[in-house]
PDB file of N, CA and C in Angstrom:
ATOM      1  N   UNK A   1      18.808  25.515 -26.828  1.00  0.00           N
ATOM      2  CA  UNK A   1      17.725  24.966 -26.050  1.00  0.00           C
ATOM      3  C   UNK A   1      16.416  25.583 -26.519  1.00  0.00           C
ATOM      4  N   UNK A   2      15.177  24.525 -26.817  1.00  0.00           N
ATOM      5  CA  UNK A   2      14.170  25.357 -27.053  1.00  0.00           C
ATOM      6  C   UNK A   2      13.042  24.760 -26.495  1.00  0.00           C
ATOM      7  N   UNK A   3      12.881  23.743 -25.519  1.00  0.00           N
ATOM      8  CA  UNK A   3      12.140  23.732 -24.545  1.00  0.00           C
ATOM      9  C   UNK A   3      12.780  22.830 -23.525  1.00  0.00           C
ATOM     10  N   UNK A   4      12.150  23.300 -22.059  1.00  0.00           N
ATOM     11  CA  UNK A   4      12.650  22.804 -20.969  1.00  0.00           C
ATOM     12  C   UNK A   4      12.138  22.529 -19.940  1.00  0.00           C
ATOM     13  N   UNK A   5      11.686  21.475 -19.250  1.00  0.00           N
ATOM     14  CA  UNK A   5      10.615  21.359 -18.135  1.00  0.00           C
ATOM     15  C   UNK A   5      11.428  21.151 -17.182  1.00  0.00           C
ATOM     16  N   UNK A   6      11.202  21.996 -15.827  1.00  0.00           N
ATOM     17  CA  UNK A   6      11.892  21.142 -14.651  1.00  0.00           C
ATOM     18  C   UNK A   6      10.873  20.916 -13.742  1.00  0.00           C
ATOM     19  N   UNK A   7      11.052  19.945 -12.734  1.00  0.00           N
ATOM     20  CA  UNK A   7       9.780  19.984 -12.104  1.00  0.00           C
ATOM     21  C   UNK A   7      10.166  18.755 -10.804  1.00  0.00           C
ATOM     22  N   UNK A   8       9.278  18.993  -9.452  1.00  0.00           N
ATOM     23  CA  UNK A   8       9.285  18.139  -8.180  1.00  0.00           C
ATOM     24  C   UNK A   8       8.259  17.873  -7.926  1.00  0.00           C
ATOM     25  N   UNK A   9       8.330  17.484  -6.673  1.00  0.00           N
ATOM     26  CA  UNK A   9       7.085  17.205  -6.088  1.00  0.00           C
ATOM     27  C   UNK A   9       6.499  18.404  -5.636  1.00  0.00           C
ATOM     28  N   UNK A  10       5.439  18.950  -5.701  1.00  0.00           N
ATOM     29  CA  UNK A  10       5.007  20.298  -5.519  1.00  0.00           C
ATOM     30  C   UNK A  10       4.799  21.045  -6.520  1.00  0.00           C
ATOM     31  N   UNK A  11       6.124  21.309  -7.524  1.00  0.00           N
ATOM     32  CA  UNK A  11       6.449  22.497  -8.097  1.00  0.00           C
ATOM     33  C   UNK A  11       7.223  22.167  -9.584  1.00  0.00           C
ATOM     34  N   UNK A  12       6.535  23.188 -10.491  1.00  0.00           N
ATOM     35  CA  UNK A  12       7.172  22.606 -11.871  1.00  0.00           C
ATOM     36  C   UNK A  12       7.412  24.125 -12.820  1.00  0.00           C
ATOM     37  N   UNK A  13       8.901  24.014 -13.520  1.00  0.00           N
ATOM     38  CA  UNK A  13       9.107  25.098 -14.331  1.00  0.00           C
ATOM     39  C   UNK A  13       9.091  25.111 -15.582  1.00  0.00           C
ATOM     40  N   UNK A  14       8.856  25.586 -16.431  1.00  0.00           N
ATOM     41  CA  UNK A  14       8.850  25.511 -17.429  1.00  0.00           C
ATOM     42  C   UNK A  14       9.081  26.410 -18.594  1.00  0.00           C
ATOM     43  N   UNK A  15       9.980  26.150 -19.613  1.00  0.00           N
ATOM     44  CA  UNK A  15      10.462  27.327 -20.825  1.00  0.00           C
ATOM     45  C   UNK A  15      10.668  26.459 -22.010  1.00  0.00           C
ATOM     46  N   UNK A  16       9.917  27.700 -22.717  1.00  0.00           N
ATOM     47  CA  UNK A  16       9.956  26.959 -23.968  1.00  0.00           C
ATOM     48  C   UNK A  16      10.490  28.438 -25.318  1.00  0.00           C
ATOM     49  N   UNK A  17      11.610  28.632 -25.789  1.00  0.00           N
ATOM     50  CA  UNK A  17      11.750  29.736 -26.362  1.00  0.00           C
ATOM     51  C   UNK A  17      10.769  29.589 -27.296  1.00  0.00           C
ATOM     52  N   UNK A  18      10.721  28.988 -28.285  1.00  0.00           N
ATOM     53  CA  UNK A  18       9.796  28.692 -29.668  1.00  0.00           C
ATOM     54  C   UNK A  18       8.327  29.698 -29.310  1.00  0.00           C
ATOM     55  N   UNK A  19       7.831  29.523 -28.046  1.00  0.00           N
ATOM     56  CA  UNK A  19       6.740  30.773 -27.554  1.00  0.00           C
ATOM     57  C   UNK A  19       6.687  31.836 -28.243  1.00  0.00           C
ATOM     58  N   UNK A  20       6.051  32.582 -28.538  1.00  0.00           N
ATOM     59  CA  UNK A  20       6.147  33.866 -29.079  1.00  0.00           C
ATOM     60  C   UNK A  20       5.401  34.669 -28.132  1.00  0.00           C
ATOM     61  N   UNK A  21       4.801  34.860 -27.136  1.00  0.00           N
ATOM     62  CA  UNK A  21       4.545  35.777 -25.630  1.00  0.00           C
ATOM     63  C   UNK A  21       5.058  35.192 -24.803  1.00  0.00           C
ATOM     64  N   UNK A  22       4.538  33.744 -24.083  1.00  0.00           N
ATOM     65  CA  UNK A  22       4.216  33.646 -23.022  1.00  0.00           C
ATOM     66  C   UNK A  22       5.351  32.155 -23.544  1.00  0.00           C
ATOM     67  N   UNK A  23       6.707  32.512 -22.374  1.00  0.00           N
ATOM     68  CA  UNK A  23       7.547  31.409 -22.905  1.00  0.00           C
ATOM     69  C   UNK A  23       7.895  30.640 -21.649  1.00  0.00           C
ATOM     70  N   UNK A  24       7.006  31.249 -20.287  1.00  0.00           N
ATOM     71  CA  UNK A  24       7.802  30.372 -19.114  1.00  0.00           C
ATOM     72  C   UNK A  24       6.641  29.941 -18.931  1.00  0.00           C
ATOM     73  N   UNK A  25       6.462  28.255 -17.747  1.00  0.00           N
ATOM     74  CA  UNK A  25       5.184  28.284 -17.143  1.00  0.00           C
ATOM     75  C   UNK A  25       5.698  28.014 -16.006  1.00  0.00           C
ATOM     76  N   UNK A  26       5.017  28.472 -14.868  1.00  0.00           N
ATOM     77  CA  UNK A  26       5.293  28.258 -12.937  1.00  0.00           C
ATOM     78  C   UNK A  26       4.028  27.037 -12.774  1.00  0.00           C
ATOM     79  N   UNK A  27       4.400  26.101 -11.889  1.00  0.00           N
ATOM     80  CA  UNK A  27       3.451  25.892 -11.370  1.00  0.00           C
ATOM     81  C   UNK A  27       3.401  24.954 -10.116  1.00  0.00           C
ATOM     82  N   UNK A  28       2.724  25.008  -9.202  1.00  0.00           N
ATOM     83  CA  UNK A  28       2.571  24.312  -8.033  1.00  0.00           C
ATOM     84  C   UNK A  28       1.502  22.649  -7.997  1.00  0.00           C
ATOM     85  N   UNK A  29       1.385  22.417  -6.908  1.00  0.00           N
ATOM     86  CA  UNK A  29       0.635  21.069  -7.158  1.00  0.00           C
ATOM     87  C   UNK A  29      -0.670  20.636  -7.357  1.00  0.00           C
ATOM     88  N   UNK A  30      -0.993  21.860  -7.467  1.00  0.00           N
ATOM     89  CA  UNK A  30      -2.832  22.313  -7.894  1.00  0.00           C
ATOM     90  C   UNK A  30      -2.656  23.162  -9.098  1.00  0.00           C
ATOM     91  N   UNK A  31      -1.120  23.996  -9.431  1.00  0.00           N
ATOM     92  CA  UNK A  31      -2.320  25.104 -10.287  1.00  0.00           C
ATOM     93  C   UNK A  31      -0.797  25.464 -11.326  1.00  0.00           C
ATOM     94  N   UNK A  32      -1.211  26.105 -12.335  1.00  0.00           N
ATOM     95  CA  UNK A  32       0.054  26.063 -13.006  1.00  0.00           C
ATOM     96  C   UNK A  32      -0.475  27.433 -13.942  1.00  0.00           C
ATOM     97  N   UNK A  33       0.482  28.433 -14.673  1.00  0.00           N
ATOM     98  CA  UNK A  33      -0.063  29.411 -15.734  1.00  0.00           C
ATOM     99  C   UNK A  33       1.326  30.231 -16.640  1.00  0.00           C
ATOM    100  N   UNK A  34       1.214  30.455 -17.652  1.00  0.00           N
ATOM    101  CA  UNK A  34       2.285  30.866 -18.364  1.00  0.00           C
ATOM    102  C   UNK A  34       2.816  32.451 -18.112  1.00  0.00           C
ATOM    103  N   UNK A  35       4.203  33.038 -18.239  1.00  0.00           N
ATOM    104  CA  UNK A  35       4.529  33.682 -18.101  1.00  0.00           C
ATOM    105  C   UNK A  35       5.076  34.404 -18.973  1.00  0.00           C
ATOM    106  N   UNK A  36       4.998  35.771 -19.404  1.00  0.00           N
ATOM    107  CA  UNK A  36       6.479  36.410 -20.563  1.00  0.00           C
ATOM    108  C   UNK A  36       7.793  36.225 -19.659  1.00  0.00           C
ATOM    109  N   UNK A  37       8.862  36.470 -20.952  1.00  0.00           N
ATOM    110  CA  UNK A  37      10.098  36.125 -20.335  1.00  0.00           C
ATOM    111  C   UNK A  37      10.264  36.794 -19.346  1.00  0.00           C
ATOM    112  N   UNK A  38       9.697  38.578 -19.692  1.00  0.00           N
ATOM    113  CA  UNK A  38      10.159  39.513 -18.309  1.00  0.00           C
ATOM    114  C   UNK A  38       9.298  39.132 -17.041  1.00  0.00           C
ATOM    115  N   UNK A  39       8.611  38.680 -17.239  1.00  0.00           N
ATOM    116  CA  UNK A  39       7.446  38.412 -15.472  1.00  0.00           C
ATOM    117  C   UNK A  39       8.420  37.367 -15.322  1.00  0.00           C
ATOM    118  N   UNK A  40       8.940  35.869 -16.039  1.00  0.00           N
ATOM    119  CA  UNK A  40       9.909  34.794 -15.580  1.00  0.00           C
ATOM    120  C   UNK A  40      11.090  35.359 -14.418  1.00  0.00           C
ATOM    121  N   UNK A  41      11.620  36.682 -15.948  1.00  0.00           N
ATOM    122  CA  UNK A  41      12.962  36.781 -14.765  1.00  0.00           C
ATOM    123  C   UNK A  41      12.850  37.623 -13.716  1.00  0.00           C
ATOM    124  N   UNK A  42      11.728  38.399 -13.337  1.00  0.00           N
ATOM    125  CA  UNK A  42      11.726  39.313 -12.122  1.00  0.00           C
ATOM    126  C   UNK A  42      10.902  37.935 -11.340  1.00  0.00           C
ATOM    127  N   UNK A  43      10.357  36.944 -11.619  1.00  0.00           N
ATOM    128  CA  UNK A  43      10.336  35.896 -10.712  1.00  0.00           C
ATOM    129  C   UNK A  43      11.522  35.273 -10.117  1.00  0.00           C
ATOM    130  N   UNK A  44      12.048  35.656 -10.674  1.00  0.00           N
ATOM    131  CA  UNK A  44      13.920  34.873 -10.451  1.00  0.00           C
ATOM    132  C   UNK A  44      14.360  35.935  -9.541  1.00  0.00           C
ATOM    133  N   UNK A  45      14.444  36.965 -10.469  1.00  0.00           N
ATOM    134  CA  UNK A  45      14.937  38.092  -9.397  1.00  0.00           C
ATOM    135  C   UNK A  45      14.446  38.570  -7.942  1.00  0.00           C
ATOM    136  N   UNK A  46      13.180  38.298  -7.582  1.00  0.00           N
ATOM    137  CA  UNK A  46      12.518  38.349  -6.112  1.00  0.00           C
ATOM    138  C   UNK A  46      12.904  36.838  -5.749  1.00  0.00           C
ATOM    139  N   UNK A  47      12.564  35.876  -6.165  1.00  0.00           N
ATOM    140  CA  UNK A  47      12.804  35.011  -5.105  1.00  0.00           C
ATOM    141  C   UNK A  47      14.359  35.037  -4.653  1.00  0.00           C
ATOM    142  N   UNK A  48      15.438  35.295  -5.626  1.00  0.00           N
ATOM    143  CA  UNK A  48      16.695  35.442  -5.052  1.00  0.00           C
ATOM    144  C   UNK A  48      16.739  36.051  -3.975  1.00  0.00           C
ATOM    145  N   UNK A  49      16.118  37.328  -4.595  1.00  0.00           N
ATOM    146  CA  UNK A  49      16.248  38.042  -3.383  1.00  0.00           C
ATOM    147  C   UNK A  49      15.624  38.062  -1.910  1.00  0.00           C
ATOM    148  N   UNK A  50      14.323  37.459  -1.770  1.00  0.00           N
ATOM    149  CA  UNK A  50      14.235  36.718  -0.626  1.00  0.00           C
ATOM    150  C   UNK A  50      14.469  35.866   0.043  1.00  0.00           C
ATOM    151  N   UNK A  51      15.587  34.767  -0.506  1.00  0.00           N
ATOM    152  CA  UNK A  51      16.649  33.808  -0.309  1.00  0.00           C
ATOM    153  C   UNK A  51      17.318  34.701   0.125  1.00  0.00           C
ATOM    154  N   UNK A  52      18.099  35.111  -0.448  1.00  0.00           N
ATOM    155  CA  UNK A  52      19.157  35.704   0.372  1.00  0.00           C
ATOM    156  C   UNK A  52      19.242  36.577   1.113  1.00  0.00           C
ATOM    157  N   UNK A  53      17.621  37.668   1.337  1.00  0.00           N
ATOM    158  CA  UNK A  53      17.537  38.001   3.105  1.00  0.00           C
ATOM    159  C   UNK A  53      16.996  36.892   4.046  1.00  0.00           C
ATOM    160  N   UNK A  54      16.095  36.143   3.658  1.00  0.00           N
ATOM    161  CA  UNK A  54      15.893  35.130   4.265  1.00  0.00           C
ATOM    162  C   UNK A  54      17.111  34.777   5.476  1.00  0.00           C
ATOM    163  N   UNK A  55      17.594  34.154   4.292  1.00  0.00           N
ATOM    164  CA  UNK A  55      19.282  33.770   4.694  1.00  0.00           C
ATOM    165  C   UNK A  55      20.030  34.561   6.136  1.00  0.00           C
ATOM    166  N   UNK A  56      20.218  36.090   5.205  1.00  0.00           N
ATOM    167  CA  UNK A  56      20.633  37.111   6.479  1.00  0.00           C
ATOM    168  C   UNK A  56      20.191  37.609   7.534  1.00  0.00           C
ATOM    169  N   UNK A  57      18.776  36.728   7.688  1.00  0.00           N
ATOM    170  CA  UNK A  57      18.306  37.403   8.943  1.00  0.00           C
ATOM    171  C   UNK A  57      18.510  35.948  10.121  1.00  0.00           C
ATOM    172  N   UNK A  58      19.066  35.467   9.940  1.00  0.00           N
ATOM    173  CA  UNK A  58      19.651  33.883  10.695  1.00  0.00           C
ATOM    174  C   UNK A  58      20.130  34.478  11.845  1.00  0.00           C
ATOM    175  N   UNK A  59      21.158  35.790  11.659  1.00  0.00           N
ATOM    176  CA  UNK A  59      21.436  35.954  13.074  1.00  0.00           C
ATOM    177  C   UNK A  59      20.563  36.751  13.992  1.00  0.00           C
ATOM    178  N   UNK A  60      19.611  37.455  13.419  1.00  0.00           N
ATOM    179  CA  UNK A  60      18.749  38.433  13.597  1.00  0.00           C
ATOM    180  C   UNK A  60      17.320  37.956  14.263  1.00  0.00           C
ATOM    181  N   UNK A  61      17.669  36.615  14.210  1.00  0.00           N
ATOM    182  CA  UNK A  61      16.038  35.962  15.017  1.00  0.00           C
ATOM    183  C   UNK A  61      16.579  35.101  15.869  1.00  0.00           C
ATOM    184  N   UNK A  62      15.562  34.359  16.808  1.00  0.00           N
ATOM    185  CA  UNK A  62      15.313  33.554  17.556  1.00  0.00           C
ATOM    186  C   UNK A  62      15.118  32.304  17.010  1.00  0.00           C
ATOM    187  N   UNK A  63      15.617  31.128  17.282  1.00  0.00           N
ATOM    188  CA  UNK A  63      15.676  29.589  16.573  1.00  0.00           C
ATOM    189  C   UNK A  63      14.118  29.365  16.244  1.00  0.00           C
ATOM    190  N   UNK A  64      13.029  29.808  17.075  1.00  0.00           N
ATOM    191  CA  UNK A  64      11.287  29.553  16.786  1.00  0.00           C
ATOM    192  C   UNK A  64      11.030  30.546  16.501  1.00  0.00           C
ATOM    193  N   UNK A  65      11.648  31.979  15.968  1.00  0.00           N
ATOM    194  CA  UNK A  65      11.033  33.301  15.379  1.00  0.00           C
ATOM    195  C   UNK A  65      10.382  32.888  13.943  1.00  0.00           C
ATOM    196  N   UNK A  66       9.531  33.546  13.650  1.00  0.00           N
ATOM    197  CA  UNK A  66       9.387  33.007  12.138  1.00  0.00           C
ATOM    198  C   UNK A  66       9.429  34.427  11.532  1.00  0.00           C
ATOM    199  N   UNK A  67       9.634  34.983  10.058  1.00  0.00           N
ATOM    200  CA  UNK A  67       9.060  35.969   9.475  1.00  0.00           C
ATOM    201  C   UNK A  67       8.268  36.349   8.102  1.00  0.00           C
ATOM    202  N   UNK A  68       8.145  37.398   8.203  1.00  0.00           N
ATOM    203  CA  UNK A  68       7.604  37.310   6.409  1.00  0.00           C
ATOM    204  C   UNK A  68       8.273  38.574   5.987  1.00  0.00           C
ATOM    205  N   UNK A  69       8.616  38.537   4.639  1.00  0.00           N
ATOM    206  CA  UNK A  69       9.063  39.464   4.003  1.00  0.00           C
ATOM    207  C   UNK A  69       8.890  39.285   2.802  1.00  0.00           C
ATOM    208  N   UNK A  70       8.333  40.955   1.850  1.00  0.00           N
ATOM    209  CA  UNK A  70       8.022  41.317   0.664  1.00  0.00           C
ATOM    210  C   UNK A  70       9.135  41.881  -0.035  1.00  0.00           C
ATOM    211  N   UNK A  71       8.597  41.107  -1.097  1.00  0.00           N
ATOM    212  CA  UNK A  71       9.614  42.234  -2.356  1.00  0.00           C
ATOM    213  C   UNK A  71       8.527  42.369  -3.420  1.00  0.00           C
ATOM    214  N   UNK A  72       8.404  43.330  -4.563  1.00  0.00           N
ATOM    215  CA  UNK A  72       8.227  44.142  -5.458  1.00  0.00           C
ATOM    216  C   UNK A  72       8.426  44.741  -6.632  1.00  0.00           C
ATOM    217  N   UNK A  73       8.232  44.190  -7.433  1.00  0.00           N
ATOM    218  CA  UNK A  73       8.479  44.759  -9.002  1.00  0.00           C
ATOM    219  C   UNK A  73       7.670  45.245  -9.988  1.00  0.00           C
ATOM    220  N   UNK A  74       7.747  46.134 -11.430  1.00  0.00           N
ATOM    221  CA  UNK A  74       6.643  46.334 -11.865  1.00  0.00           C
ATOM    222  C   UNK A  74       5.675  44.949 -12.278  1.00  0.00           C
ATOM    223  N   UNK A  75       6.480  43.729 -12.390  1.00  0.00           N
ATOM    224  CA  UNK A  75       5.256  42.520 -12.808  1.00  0.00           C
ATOM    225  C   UNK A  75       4.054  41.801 -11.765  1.00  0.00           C
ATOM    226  N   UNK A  76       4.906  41.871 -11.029  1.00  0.00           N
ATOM    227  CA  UNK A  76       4.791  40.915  -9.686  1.00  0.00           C
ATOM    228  C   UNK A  76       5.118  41.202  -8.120  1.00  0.00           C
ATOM    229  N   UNK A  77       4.469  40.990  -7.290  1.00  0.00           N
ATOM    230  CA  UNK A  77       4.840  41.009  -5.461  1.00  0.00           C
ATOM    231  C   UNK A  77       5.344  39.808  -5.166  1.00  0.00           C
ATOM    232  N   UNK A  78       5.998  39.424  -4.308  1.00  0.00           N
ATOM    233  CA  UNK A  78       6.374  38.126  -4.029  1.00  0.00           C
ATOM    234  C   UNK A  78       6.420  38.226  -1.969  1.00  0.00           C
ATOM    235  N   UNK A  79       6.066  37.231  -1.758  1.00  0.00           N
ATOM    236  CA  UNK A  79       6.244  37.017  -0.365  1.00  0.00           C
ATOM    237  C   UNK A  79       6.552  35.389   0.293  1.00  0.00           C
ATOM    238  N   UNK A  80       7.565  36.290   1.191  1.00  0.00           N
ATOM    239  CA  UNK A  80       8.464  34.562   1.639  1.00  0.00           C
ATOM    240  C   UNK A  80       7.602  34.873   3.271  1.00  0.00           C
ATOM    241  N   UNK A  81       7.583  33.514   3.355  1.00  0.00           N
ATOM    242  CA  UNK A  81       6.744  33.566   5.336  1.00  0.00           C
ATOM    243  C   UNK A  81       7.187  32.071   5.812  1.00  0.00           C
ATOM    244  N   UNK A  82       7.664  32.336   6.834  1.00  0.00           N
ATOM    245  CA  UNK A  82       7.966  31.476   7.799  1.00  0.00           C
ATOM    246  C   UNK A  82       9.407  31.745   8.447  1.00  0.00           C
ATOM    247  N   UNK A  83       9.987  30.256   8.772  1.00  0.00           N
ATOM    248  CA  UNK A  83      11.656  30.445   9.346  1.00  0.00           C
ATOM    249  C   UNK A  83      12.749  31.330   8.080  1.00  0.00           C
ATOM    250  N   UNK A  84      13.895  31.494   8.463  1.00  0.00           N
ATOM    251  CA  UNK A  84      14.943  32.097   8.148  1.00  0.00           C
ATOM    252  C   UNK A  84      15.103  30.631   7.090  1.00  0.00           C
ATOM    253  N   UNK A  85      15.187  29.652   7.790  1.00  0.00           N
ATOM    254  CA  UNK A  85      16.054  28.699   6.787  1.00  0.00           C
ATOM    255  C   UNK A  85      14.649  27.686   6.374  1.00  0.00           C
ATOM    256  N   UNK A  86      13.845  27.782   6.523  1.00  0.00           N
ATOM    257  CA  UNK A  86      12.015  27.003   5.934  1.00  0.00           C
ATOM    258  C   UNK A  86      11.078  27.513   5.983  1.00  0.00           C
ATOM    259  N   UNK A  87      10.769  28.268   4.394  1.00  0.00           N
ATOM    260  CA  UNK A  87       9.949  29.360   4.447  1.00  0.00           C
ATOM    261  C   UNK A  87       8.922  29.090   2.954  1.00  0.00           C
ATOM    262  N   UNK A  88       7.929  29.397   3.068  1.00  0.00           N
ATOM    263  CA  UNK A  88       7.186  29.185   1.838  1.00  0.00           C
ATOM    264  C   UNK A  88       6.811  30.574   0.334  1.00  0.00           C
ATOM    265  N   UNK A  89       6.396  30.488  -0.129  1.00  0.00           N
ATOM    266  CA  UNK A  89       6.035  31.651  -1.590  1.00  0.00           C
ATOM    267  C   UNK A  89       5.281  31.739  -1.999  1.00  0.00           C
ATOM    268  N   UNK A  90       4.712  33.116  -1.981  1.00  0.00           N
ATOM    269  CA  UNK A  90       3.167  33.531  -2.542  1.00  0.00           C
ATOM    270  C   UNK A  90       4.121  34.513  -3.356  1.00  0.00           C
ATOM    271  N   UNK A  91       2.990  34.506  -4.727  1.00  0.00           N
ATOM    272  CA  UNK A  91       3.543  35.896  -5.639  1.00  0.00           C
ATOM    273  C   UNK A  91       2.117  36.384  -6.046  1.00  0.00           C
ATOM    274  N   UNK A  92       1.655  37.477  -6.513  1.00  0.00           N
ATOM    275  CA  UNK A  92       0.990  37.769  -7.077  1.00  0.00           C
ATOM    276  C   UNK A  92       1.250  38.289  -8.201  1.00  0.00           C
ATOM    277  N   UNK A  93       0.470  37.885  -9.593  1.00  0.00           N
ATOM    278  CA  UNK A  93       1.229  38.800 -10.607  1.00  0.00           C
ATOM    279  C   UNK A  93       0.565  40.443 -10.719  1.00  0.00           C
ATOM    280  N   UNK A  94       1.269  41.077 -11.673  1.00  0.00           N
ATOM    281  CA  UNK A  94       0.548  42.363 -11.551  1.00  0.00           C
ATOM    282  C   UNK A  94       0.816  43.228 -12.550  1.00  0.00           C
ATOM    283  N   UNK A  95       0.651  42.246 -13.463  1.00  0.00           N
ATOM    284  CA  UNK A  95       0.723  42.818 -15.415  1.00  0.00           C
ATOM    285  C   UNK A  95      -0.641  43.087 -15.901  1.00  0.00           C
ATOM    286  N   UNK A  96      -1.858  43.499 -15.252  1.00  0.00           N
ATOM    287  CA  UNK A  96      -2.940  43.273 -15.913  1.00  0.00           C
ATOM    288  C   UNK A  96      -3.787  41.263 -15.668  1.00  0.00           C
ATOM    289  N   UNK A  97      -3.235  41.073 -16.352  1.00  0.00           N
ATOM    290  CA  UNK A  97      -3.734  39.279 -16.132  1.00  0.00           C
ATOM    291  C   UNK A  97      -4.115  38.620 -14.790  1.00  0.00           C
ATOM    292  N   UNK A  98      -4.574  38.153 -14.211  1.00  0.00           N
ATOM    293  CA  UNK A  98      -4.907  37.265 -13.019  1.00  0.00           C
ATOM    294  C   UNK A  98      -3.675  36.518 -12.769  1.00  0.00           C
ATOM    295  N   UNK A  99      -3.339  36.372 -12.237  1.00  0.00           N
ATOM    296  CA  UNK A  99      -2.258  35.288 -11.336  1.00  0.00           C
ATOM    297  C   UNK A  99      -1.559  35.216 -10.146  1.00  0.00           C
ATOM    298  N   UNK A 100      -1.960  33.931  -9.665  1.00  0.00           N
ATOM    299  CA  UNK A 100      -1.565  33.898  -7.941  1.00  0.00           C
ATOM    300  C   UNK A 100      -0.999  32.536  -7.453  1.00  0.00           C
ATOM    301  N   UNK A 101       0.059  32.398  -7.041  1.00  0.00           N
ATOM    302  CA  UNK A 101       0.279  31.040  -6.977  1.00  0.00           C
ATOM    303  C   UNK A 101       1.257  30.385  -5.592  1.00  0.00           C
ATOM    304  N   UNK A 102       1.448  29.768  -4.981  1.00  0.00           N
ATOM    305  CA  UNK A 102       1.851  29.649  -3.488  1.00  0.00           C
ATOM    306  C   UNK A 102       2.746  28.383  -3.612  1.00  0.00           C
ATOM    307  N   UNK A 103       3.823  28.105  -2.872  1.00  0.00           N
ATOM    308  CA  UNK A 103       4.627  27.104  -3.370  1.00  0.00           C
ATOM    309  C   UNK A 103       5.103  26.834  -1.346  1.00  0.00           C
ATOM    310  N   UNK A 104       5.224  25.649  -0.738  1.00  0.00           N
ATOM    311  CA  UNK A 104       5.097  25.540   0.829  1.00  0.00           C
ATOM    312  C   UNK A 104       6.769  25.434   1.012  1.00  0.00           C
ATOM    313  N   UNK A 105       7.156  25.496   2.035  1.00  0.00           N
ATOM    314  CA  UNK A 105       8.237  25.517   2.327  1.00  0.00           C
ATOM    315  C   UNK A 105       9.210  24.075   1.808  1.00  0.00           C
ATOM    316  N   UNK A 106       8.695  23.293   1.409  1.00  0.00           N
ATOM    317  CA  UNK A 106       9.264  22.016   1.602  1.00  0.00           C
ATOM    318  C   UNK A 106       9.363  21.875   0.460  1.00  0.00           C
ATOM    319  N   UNK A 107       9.336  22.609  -0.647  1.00  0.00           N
ATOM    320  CA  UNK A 107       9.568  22.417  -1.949  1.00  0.00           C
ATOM    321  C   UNK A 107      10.451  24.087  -2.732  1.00  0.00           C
ATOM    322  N   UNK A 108      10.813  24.919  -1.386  1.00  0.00           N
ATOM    323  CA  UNK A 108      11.724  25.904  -2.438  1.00  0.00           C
ATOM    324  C   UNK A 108      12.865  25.735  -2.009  1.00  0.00           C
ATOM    325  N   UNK A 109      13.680  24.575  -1.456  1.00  0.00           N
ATOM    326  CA  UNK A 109      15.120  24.586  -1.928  1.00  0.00           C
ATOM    327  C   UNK A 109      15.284  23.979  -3.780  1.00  0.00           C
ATOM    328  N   UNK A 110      14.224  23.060  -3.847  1.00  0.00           N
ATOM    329  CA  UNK A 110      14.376  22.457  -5.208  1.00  0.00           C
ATOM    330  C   UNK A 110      13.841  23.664  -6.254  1.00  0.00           C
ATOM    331  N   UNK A 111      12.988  24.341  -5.827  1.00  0.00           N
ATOM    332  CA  UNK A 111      12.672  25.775  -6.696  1.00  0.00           C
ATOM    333  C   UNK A 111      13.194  26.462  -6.913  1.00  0.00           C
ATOM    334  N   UNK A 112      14.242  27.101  -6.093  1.00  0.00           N
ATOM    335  CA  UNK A 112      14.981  27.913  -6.165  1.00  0.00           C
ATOM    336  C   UNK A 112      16.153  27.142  -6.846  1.00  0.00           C
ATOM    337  N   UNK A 113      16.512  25.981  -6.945  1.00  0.00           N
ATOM    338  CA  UNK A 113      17.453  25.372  -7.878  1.00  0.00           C
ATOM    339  C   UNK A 113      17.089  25.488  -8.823  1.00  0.00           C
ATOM    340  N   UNK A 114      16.150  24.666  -9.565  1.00  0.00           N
ATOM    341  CA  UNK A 114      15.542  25.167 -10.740  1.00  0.00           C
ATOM    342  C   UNK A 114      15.174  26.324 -11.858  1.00  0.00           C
ATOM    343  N   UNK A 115      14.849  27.602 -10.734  1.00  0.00           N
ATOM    344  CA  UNK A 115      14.940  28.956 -10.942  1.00  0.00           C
ATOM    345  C   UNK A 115      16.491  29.272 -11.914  1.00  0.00           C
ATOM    346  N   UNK A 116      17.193  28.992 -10.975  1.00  0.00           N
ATOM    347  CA  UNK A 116      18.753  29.152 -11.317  1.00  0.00           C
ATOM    348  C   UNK A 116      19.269  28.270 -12.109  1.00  0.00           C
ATOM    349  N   UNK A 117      18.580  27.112 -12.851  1.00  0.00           N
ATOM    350  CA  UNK A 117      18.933  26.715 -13.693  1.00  0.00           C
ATOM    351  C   UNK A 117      18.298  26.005 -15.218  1.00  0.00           C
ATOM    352  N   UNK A 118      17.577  27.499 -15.086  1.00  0.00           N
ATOM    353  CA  UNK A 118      16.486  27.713 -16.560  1.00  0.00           C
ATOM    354  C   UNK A 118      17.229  28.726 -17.200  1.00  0.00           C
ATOM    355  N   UNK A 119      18.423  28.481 -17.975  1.00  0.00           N
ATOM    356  CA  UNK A 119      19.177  29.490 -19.073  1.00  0.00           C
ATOM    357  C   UNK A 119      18.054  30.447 -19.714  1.00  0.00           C
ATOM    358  N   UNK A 120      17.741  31.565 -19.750  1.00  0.00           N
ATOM    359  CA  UNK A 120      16.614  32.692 -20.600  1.00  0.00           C
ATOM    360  C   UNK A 120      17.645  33.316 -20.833  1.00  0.00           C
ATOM    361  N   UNK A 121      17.343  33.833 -22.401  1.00  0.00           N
ATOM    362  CA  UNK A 121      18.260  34.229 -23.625  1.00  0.00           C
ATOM    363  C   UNK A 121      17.215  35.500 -23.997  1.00  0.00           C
TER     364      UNK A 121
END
């Protein structure tokens, strides 16, 4: 594979190995910017991981509780806000470069599919 677009309404991914820095691109329905492979996969790696506390805090709230929760890496912050099971994504990057980008709740079940199915080699 040496390039690959996935993309919805909202939200679009993108990899292209042939890159020589910057081989992923994120982008939402206003704004889009390229990534190295390592900022890609610690993007992968936080949003998993706020999926799946997301997820575990189902028994831990109230049916109208909402929450937010951070995660953290050397590239990037990431933050999920809203319900347990409909929640939206802010990341900030934090390699030096500018980047900020927000994705609404109604478009990260298809994101998080996508995420998980961009093969990086």
């Amino acid at each position: 594979m040496t390039a690959l677009l996935k993309e919805g309404s909202g939200w679009r991914l993108g990899w292209d190995e042939a890159r020589p820095t910057f081989k992923a691109l994120v982008g939402g329905k206003n704004w889009a910017f390229e990534l190295t492979q390592d900022e890609f996969e610690a993007m992968r790696s936080l949003a998993q991981q706020l999926a799946e506390t997301m997820a575990a805090m189902a028994t831990e709230l109230m049916p109208d509780e909402q929450i937010t929760l951070e995660q953290e890496n050397q590239y990037l912050w990431m933050e999920a806000d809203g319900f347990h099971h409909c929640y939206g994504l802010r990341f900030i990057l934090l390699t030096g470069r500018g980047g900020e980008g927000t994705w609404p709740a109604s478009v990260i079940p298809e994101l998080l599919h996508g995420l998980e199915h961009i093969n990086v080699f």
